[in-house]
C-alpha atoms as a PDB file:
ATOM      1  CA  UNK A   1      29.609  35.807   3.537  1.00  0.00           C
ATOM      2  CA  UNK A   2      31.697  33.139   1.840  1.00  0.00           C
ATOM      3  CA  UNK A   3      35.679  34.354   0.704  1.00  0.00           C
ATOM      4  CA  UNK A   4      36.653  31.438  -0.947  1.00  0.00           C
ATOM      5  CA  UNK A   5      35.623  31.082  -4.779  1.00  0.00           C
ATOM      6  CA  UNK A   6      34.203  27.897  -4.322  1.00  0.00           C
ATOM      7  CA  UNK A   7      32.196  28.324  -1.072  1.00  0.00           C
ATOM      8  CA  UNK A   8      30.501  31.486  -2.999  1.00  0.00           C
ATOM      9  CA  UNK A   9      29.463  29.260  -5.687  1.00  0.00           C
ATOM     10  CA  UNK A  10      28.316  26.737  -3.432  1.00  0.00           C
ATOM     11  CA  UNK A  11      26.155  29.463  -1.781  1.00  0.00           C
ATOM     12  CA  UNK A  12      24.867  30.248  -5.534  1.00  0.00           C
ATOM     13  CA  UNK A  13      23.921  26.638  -6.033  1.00  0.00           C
ATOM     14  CA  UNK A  14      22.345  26.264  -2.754  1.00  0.00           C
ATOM     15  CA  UNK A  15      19.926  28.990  -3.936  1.00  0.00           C
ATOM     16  CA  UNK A  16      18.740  27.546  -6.864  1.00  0.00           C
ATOM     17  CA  UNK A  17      18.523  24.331  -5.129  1.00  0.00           C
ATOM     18  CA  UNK A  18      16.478  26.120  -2.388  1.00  0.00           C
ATOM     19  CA  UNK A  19      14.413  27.548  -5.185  1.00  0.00           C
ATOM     20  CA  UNK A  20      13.314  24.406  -7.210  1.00  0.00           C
ATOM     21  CA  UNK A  21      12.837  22.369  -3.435  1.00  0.00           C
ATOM     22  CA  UNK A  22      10.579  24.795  -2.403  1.00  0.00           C
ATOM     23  CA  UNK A  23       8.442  24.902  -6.077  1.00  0.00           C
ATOM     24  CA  UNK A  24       8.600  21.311  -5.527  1.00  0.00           C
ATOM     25  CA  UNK A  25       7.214  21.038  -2.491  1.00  0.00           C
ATOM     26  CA  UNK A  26       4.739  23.227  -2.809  1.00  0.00           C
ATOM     27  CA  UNK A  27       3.167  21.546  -6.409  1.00  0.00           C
ATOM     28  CA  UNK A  28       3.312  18.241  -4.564  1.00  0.00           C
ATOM     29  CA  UNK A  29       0.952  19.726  -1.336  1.00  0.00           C
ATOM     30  CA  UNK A  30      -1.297  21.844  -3.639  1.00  0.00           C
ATOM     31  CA  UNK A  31      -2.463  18.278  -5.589  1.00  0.00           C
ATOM     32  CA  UNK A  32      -2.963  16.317  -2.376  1.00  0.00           C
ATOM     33  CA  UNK A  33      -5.018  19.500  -1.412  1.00  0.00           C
ATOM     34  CA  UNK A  34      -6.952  19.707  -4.394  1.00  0.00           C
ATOM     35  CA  UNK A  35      -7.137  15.454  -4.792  1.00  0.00           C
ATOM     36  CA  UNK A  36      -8.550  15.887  -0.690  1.00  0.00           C
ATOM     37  CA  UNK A  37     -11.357  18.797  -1.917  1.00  0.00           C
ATOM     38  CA  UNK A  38     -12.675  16.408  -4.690  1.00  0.00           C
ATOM     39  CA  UNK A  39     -12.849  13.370  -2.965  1.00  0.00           C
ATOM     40  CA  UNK A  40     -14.637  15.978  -0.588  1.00  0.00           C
ATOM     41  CA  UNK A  41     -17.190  16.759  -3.039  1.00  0.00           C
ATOM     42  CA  UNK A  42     -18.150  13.581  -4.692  1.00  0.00           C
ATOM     43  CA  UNK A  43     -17.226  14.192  -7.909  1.00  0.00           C
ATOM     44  CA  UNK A  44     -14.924  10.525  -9.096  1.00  0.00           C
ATOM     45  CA  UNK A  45     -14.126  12.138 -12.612  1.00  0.00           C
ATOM     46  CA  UNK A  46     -12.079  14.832 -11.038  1.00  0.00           C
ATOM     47  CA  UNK A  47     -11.038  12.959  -8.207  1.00  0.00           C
ATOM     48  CA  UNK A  48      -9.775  10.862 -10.796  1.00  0.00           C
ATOM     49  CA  UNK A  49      -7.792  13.612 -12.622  1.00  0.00           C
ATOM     50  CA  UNK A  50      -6.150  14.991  -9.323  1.00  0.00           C
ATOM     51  CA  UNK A  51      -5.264  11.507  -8.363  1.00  0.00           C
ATOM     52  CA  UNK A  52      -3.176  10.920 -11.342  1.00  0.00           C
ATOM     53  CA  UNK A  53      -1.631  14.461 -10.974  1.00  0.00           C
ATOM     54  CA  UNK A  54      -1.109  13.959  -7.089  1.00  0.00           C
ATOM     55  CA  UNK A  55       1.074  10.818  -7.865  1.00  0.00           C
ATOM     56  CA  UNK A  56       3.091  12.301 -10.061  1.00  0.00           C
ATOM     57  CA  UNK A  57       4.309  15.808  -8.274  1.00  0.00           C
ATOM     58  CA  UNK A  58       4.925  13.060  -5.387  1.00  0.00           C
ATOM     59  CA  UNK A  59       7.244  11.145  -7.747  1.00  0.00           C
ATOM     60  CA  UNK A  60       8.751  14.320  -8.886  1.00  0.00           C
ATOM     61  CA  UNK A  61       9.543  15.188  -5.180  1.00  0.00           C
ATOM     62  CA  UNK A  62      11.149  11.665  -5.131  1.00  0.00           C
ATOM     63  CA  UNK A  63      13.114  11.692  -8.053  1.00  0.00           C
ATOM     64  CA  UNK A  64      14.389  15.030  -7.366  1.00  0.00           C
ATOM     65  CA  UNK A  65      15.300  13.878  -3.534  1.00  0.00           C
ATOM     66  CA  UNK A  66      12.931  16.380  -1.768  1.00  0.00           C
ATOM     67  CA  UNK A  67      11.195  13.524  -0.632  1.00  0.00           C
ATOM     68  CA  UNK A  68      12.769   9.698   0.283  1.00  0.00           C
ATOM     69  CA  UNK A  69      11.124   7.122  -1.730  1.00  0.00           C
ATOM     70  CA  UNK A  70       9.395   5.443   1.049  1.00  0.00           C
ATOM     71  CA  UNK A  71       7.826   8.469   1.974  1.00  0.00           C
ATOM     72  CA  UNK A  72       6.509   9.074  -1.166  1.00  0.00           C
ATOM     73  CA  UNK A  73       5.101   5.553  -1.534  1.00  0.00           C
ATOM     74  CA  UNK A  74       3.182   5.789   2.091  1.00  0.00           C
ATOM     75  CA  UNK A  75       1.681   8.885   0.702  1.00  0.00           C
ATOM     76  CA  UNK A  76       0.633   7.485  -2.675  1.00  0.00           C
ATOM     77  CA  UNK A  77      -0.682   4.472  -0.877  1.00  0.00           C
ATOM     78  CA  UNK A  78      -2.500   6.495   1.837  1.00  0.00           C
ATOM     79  CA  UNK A  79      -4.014   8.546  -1.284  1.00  0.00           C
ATOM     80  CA  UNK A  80      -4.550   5.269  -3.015  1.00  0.00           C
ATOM     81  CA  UNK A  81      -7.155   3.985  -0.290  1.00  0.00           C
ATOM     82  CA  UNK A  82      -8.755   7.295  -0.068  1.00  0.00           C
ATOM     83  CA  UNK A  83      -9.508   7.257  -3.856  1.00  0.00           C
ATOM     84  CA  UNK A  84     -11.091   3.479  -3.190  1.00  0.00           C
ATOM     85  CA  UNK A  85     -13.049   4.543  -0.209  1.00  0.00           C
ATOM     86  CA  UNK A  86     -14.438   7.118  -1.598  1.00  0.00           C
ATOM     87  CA  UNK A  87     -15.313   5.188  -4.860  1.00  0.00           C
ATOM     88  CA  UNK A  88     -16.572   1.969  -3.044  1.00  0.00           C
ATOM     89  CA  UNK A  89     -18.247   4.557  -0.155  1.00  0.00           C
ATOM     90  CA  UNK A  90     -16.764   2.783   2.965  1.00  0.00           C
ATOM     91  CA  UNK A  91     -13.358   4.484   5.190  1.00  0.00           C
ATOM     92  CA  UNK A  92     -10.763   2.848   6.103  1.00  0.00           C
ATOM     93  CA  UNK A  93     -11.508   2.872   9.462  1.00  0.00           C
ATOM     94  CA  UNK A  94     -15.014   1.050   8.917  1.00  0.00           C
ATOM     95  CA  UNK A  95     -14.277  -2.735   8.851  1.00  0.00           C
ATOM     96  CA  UNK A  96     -16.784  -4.546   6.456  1.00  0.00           C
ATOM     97  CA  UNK A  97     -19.172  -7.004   7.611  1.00  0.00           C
ATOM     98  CA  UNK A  98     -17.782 -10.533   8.329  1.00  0.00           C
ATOM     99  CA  UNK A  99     -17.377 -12.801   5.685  1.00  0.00           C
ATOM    100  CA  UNK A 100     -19.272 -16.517   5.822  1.00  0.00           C
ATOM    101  CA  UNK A 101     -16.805 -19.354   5.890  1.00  0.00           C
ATOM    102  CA  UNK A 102     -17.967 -22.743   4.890  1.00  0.00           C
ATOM    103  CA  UNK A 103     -16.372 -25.750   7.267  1.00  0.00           C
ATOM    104  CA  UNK A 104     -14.382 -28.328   4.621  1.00  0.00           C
ATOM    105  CA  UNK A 105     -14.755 -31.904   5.444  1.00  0.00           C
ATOM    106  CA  UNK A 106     -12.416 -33.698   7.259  1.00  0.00           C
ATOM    107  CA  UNK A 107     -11.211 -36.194   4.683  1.00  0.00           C
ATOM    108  CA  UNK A 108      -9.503 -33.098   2.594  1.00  0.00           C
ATOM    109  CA  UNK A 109      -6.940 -32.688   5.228  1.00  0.00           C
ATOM    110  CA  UNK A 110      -3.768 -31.567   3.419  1.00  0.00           C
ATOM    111  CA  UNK A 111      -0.158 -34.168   4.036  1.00  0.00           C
ATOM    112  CA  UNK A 112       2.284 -33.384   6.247  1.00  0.00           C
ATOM    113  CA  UNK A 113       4.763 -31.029   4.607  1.00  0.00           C
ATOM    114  CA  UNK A 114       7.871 -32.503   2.993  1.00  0.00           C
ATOM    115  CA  UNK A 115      10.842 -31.440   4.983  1.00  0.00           C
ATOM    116  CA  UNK A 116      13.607 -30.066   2.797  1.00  0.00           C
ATOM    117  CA  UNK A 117      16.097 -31.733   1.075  1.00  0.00           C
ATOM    118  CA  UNK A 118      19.029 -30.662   3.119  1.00  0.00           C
ATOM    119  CA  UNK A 119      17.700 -31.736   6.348  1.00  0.00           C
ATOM    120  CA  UNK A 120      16.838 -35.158   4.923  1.00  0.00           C
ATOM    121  CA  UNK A 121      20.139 -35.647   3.858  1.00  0.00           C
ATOM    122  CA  UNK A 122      22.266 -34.814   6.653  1.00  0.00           C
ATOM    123  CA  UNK A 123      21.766 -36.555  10.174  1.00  0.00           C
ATOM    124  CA  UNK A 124      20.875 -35.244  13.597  1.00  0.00           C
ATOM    125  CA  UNK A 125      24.363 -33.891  15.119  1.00  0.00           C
ATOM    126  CA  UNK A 126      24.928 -35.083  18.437  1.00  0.00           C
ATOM    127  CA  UNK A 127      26.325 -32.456  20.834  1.00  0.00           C
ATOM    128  CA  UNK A 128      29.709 -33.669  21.920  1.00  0.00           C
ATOM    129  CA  UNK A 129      30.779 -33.218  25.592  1.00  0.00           C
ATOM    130  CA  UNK A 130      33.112 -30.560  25.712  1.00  0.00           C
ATOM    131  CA  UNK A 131      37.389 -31.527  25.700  1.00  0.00           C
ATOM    132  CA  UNK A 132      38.954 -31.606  29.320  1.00  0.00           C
ATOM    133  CA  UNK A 133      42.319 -29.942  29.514  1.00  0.00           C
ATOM    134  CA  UNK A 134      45.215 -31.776  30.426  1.00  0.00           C
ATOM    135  CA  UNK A 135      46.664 -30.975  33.936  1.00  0.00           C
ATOM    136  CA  UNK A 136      49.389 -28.187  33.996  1.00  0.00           C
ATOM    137  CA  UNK A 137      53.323 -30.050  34.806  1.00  0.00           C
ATOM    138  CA  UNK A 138      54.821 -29.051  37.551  1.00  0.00           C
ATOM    139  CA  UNK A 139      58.213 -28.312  37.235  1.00  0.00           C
ATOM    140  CA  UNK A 140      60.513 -29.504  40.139  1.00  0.00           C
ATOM    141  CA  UNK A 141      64.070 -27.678  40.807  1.00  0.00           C
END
């Protein structure tokens, strides 16, 4: 145990930190459970419902720094194309069917881009052939 005043109080803090990280956490896996079980089940309203709630314990974990921010927005996109795939019936992993493309005609090529201004206005550099160094003086005595 701690002596100094201060490192007893940080031990106090650290507690209560401990505490509310833990709560945290723990809100934050229950709704992705629960959001997982009704996508499971095929009911949209509640999937719905523990979408919404599953979003926001995440950004609670963010804002309170039990999670980093990019984490948190990998898992609310990952949870974002569950919600479509189970709305729209196709996974993720299932790539839809090929989509028709119609040939354009030749005569609606597009023009050759127009290069920017600052290479316009300044000309090609040349490279220069590098300075020789003068031969060293010897010194007679």
């Amino acid at each position: 145990m701690p002596i100094i005043k201060s490192a007893k109080k940080r031990v106090r803090v650290a507690e209560k930190a401990t505490i509310r990280n833990v709560k945290t956490k723990r809100s934050f896996r229950e709704a992705i459970k629960a959001f997982g079980k009704a996508i499971a089940t095929g009911d949209k309203k509640t999937a719905v419902e523990e979408h919404k709630k599953a979003q926001s314990a995440l950004d609670a974990a963010a804002k309170q720094g039990v999670l980093h921010k990019n984490k948190v927005a990998r898992q609310k996109r990952q949870l974002a194309a569950q919600a479509k795939a189970a709305a729209t019936g196709v996974a993720k992993s299932e790539k839809p069917a090929a989509k028709k493309t119609v040939a354009k005609p030749a005569a609606a090529k597009k023009a050759a881009p127009v290069t920017s201004t600052k290479a316009a206005t300044k000309p090609a550099a040349a490279k220069k052939a590098p300075a020789k160094k003068p031969a060293a003086k010897k010194a007679d005595k």
